[in-house]
Protein backbone atom coordinates (compact mmCIF):
# COMPACT_ATOMS: atom_id res chain seq x y z
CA UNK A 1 140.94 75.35 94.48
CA UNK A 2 137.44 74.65 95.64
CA UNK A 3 134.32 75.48 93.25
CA UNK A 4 131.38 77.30 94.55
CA UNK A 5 128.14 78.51 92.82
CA UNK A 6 127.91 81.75 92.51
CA UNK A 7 125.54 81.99 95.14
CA UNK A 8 127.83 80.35 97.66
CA UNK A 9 130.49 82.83 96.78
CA UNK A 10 127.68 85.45 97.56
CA UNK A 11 127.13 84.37 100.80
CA UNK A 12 130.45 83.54 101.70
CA UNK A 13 131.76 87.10 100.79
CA UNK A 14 129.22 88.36 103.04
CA UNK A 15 130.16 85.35 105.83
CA UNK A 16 133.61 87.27 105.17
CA UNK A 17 132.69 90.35 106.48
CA UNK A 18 131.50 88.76 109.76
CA UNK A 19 127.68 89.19 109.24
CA UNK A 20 125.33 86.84 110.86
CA UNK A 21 123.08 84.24 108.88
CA UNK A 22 120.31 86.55 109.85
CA UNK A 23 122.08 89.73 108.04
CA UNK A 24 123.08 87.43 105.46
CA UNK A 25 119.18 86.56 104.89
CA UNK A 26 118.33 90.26 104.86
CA UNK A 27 120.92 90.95 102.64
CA UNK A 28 119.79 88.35 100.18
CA UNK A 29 116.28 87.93 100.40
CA UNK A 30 116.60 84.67 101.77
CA UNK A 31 115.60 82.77 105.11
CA UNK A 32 117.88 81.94 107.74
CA UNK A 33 117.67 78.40 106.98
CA UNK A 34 118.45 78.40 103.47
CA UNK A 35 121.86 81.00 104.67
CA UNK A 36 122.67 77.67 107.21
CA UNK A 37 122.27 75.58 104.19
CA UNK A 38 124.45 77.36 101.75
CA UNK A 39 127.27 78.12 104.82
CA UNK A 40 126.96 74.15 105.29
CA UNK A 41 127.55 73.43 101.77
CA UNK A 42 130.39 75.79 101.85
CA UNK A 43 132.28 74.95 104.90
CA UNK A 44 132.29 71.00 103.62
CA UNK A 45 133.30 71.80 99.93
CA UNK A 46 136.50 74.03 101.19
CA UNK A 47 137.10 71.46 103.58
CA UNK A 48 137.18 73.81 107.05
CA UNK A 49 135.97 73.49 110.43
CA UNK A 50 134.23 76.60 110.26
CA UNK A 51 132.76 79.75 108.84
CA UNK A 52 135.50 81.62 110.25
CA UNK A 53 138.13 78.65 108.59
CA UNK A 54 135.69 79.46 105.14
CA UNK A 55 135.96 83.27 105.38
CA UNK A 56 140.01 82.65 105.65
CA UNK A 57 140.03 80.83 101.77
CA UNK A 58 137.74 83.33 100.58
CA UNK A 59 140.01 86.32 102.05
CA UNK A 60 143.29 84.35 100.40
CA UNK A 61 141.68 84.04 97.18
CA UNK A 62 140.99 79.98 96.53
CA UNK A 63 137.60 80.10 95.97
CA UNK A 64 136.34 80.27 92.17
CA UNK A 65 132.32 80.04 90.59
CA UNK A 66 131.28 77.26 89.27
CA UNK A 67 130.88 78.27 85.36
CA UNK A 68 127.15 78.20 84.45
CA UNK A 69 125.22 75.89 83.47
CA UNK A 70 124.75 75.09 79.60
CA UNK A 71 121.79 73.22 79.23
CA UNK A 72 122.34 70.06 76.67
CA UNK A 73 119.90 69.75 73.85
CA UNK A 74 119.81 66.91 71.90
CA UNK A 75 120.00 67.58 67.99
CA UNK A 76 118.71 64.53 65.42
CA UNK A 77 120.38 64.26 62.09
């Protein structure tokens, strides 16, 4: 099962319902380039061809979020 952020997962839900990059930026607030860059990161971590090949996985349910962050803090004793 592949992990995406939860802003991948965003934009591949959308990708999913066969929006453009440019509705996708809309959508999201973003710019077109930064959409390219997430649907980049997204097609190589679920290991497709495509967006299309991407919006498949998410559609059959093997995509997860990553969990957040938890930012380590270092304690002295």
């Amino acid at each position: 099962m592949a992990v995406l952020s939860e802003r991948e997962l965003e934009v591949l839900a959308i990708v999913a319902e066969d929006k453009t990059d440019r509705e996708i930026a809309n959508r999201l607030a973003i710019s077109e380039r930064t959409v390219r860059a997430h649907v980049s990161r997204i097609i190589r971590k679920l290991g497709v061809a495509s967006r299309v090949g991407a919006a498949v996985v998410f559609v059959e349910g093997k995509t997860h979020a990553e969990p957040a962050e938890v930012p380590m803090v270092a304690c002295h004793v």
